[in-house]
N, C-alpha and C. Protein backbone atom coordinates (compact mmCIF):
# COMPACT_ATOMS: atom_id res chain seq x y z
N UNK A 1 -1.87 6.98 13.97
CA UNK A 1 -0.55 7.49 13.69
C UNK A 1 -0.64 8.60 12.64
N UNK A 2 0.08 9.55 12.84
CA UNK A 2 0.46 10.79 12.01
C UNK A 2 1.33 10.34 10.66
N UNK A 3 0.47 10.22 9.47
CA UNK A 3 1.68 9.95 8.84
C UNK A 3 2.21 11.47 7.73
N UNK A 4 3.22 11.38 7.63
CA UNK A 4 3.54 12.52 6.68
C UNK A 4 4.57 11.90 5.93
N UNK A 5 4.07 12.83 4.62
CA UNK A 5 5.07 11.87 3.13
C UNK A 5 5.49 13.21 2.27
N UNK A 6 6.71 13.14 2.10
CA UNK A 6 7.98 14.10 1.67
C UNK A 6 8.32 14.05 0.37
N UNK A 7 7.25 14.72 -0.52
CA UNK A 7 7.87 14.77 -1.97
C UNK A 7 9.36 15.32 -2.37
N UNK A 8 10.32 14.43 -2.96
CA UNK A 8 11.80 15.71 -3.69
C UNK A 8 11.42 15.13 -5.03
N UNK A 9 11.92 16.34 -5.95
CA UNK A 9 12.31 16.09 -7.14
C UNK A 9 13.55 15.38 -7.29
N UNK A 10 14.00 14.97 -8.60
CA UNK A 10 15.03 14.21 -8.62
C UNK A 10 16.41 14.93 -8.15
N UNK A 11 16.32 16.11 -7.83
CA UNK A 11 17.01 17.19 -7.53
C UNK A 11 17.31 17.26 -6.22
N UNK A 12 16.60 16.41 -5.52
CA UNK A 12 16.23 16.36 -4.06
C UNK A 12 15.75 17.68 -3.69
N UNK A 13 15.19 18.16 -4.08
CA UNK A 13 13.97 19.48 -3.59
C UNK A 13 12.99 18.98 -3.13
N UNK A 14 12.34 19.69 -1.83
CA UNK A 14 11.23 19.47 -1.87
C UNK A 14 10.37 20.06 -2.25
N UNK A 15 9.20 19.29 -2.94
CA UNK A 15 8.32 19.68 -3.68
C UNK A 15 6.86 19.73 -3.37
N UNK A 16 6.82 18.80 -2.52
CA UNK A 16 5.46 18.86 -1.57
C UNK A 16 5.31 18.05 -0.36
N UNK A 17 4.61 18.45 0.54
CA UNK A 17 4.45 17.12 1.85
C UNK A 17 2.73 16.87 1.60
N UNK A 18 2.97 15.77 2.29
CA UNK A 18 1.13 15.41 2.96
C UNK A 18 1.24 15.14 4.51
N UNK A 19 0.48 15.18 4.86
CA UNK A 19 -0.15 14.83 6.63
C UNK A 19 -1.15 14.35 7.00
N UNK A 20 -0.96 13.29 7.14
CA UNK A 20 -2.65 12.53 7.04
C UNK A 20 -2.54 11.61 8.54
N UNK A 21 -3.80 11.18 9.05
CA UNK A 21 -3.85 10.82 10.11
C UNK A 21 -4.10 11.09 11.48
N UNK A 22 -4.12 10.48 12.52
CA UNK A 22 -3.52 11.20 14.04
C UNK A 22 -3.04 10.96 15.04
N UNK A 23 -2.62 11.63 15.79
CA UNK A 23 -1.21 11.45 16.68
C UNK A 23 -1.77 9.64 17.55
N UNK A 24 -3.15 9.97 18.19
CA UNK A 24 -3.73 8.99 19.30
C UNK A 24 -2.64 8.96 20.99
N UNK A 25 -2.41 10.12 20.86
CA UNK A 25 -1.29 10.31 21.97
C UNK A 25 -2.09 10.34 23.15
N UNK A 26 -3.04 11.63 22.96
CA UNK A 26 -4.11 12.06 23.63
C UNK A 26 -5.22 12.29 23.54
N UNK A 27 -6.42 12.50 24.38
CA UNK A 27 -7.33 12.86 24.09
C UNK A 27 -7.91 14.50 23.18
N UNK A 28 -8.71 14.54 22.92
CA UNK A 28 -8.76 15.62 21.28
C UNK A 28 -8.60 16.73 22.29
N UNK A 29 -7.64 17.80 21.70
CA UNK A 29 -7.65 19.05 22.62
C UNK A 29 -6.76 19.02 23.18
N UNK A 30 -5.83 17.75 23.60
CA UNK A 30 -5.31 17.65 24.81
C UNK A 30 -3.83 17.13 23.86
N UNK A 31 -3.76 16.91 22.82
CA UNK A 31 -2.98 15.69 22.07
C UNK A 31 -1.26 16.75 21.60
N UNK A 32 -0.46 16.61 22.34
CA UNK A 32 0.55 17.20 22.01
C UNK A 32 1.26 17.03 20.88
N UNK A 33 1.08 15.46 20.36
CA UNK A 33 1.64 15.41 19.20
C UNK A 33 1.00 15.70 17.96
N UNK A 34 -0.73 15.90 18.24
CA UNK A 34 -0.98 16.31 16.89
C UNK A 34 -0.80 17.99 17.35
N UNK A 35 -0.60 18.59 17.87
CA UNK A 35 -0.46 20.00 18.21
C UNK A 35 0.84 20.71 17.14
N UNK A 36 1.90 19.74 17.88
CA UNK A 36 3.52 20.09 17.23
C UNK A 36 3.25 19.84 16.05
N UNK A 37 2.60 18.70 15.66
CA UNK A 37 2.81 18.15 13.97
C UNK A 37 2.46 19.91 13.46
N UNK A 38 0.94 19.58 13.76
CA UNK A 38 0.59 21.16 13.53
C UNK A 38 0.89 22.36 13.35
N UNK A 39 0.98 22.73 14.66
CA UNK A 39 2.51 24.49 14.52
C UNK A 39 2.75 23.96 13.92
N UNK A 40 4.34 22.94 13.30
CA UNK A 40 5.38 23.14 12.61
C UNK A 40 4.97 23.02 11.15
N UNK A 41 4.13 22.26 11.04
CA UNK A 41 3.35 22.40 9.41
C UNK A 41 2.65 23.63 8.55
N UNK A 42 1.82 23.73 9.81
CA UNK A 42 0.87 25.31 9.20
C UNK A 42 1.71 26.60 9.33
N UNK A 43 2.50 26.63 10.67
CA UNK A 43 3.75 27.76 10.94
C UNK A 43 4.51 27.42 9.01
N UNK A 44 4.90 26.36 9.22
CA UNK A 44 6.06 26.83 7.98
C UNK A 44 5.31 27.24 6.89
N UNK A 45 4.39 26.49 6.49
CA UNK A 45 3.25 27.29 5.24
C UNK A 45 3.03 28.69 5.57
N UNK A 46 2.97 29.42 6.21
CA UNK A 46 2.42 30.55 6.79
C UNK A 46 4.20 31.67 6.70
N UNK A 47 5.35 30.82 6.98
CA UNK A 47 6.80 31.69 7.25
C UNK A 47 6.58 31.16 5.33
N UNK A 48 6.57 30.44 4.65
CA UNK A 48 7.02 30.99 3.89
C UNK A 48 5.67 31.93 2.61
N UNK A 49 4.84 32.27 2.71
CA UNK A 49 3.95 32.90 2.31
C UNK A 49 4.79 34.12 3.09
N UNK A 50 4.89 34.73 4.34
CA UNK A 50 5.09 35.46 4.51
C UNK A 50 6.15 36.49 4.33
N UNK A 51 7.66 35.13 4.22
CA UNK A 51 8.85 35.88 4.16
C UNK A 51 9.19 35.79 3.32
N UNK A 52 8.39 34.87 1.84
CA UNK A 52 8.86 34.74 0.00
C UNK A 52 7.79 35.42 -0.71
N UNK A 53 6.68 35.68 -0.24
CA UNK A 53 5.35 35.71 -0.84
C UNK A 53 4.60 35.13 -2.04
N UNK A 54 5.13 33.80 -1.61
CA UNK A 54 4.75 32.43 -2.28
C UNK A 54 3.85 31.48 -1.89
N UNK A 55 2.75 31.72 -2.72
CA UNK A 55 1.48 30.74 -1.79
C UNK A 55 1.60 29.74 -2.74
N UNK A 56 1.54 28.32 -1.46
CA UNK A 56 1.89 27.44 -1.96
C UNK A 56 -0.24 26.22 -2.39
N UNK A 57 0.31 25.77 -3.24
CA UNK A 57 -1.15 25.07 -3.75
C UNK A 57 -1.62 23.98 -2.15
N UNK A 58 -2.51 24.92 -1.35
CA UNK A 58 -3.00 24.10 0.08
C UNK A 58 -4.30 23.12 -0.15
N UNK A 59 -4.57 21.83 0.26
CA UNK A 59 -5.34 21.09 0.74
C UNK A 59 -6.03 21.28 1.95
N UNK A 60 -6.61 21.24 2.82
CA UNK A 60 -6.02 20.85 4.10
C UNK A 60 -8.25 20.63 4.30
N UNK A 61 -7.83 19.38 5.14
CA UNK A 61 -9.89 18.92 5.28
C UNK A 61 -9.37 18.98 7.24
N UNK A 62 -10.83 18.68 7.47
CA UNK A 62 -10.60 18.74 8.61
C UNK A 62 -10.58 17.35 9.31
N UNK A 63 -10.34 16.44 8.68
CA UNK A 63 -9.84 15.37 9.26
C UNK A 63 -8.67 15.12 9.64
N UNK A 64 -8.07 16.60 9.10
CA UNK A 64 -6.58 16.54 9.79
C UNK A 64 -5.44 16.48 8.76
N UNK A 65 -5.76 15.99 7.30
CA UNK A 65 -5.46 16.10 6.16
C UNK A 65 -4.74 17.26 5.70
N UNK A 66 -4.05 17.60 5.42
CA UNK A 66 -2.87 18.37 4.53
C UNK A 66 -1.97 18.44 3.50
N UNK A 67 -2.25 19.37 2.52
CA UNK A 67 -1.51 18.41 1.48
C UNK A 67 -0.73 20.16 0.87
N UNK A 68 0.82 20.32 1.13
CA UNK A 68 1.08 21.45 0.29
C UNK A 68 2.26 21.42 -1.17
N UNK A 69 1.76 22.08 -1.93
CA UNK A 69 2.20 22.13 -3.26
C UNK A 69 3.51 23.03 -3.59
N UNK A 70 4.67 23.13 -3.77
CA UNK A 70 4.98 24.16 -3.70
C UNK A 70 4.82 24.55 -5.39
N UNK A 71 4.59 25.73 -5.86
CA UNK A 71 4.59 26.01 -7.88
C UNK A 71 6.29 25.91 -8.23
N UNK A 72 6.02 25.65 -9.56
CA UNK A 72 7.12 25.78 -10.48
C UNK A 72 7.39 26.58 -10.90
N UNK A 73 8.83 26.66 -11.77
CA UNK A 73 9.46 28.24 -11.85
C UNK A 73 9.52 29.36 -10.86
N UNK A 74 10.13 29.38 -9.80
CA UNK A 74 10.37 30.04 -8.83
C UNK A 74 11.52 30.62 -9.29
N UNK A 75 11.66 32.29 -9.06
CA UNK A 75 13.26 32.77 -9.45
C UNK A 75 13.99 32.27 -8.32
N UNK A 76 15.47 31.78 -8.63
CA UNK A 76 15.99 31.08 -7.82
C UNK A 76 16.37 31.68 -6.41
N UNK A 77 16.69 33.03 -5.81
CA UNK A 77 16.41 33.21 -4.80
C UNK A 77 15.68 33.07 -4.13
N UNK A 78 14.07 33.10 -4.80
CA UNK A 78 12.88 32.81 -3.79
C UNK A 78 12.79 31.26 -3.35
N UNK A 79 13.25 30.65 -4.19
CA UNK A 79 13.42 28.73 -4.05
C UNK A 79 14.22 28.53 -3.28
N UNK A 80 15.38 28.91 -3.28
CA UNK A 80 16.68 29.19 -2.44
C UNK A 80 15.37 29.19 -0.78
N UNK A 81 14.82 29.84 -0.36
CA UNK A 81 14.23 30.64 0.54
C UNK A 81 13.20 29.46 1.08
N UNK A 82 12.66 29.34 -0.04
CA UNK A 82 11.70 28.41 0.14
C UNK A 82 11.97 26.68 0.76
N UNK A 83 13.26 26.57 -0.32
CA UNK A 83 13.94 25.15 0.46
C UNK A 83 14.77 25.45 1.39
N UNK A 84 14.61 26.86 2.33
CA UNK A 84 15.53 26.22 3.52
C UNK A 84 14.45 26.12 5.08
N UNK A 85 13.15 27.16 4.42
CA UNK A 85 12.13 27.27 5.41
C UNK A 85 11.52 25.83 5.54
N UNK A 86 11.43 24.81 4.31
CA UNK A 86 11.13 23.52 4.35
C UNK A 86 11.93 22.32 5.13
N UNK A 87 13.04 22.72 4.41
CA UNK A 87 14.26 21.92 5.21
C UNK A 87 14.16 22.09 6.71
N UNK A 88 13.63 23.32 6.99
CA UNK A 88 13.67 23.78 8.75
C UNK A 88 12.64 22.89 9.23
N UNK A 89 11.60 22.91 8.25
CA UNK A 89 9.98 22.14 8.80
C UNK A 89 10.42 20.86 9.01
N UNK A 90 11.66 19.81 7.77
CA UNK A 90 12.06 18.85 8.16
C UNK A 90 12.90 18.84 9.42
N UNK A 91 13.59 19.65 10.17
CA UNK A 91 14.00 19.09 10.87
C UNK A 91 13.57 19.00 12.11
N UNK A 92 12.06 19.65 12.32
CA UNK A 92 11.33 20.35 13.42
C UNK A 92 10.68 18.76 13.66
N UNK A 93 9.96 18.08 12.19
CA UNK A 93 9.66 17.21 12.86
C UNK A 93 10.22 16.26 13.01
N UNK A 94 11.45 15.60 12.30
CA UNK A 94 12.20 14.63 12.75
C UNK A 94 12.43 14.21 14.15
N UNK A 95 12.32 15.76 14.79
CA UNK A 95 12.63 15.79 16.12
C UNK A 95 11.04 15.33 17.32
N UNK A 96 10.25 15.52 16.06
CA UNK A 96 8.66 14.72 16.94
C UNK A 96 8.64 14.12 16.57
N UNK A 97 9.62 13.22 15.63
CA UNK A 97 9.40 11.96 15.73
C UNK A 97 10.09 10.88 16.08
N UNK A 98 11.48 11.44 16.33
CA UNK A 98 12.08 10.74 17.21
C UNK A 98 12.05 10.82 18.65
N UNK A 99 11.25 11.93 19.33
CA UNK A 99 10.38 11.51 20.65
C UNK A 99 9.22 10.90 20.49
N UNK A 100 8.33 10.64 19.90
CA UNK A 100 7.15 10.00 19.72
C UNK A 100 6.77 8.97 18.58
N UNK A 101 7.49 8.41 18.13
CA UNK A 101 8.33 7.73 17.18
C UNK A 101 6.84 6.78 17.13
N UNK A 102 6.15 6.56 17.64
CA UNK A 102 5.04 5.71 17.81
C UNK A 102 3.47 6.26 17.34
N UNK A 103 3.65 7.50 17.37
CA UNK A 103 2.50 8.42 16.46
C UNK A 103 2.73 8.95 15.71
N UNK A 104 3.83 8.97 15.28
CA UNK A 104 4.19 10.02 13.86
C UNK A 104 5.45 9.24 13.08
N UNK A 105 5.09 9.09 11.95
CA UNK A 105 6.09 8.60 10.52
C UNK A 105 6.35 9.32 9.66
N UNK A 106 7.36 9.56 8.98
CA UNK A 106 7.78 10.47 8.39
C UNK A 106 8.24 9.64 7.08
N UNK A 107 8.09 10.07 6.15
CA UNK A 107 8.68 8.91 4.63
C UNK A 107 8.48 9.82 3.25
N UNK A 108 9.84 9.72 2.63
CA UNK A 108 10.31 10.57 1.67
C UNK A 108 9.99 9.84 0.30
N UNK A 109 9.89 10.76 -0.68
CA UNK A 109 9.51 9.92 -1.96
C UNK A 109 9.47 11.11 -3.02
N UNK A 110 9.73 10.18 -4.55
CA UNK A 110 10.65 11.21 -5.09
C UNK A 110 9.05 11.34 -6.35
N UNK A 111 9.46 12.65 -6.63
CA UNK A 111 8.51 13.10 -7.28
C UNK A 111 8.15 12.35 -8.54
N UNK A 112 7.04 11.65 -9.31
CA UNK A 112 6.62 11.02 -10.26
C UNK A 112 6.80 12.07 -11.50
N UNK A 113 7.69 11.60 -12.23
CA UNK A 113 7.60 12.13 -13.75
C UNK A 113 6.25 12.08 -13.88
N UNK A 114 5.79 13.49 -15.07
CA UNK A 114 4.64 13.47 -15.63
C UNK A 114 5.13 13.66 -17.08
């Protein structure tokens, strides 16, 4: 199973995701649900580098692992920008996971005071 975990601040921002796991839908190559997880993860890292020019702190191993950061102090238009290209990523996969609800989990959690 695909799991992915949805950092917000107490603000409800999001602040970072992870993606760990895999779909087991299909065979490797062939696996539609780790495909979509995919596009819609690396696509949104990639729309917003491109359309804020905000690189966000990336992980990513090849076990399939992903982990993105977004930085602090953002002027508020670019955040503005940033949480709606995210919000979009949330709703891209909600939607793979309520068709495939059996390889992919989705679970929100609020950012740990430091």
């Amino acid at each position: 199973m695909i799991e992915i975990s949805i950092t917000r601040t107490d603000s409800d921002f999001i602040k970072a995701f992870e993606v760990s796991g895999h779909a087991l839908f299909a065979k490797r190559g062939q696996d539609i649900v780790c495909a979509g997880v995919s596009a819609v993860t690396v696509g949104t890292i990639n729309a917003v580098h491109a359309l804020t020019g905000v690189t966000p702190e990336i992980e990513h191993r090849e076990d399939g692992f992903l982990r993105c950061v977004i930085p602090d102090n953002l002027p508020e238009d670019t955040f503005e920008k940033v949480q709606l290209l995210l919000e979009g990523m949330i709703v891209s996969l909600r939607g793979i996971e309520n068709e495939y609800g059996t390889h992919i989990k989705i679970t929100f959690k609020k950012q740990e005071v430091k």
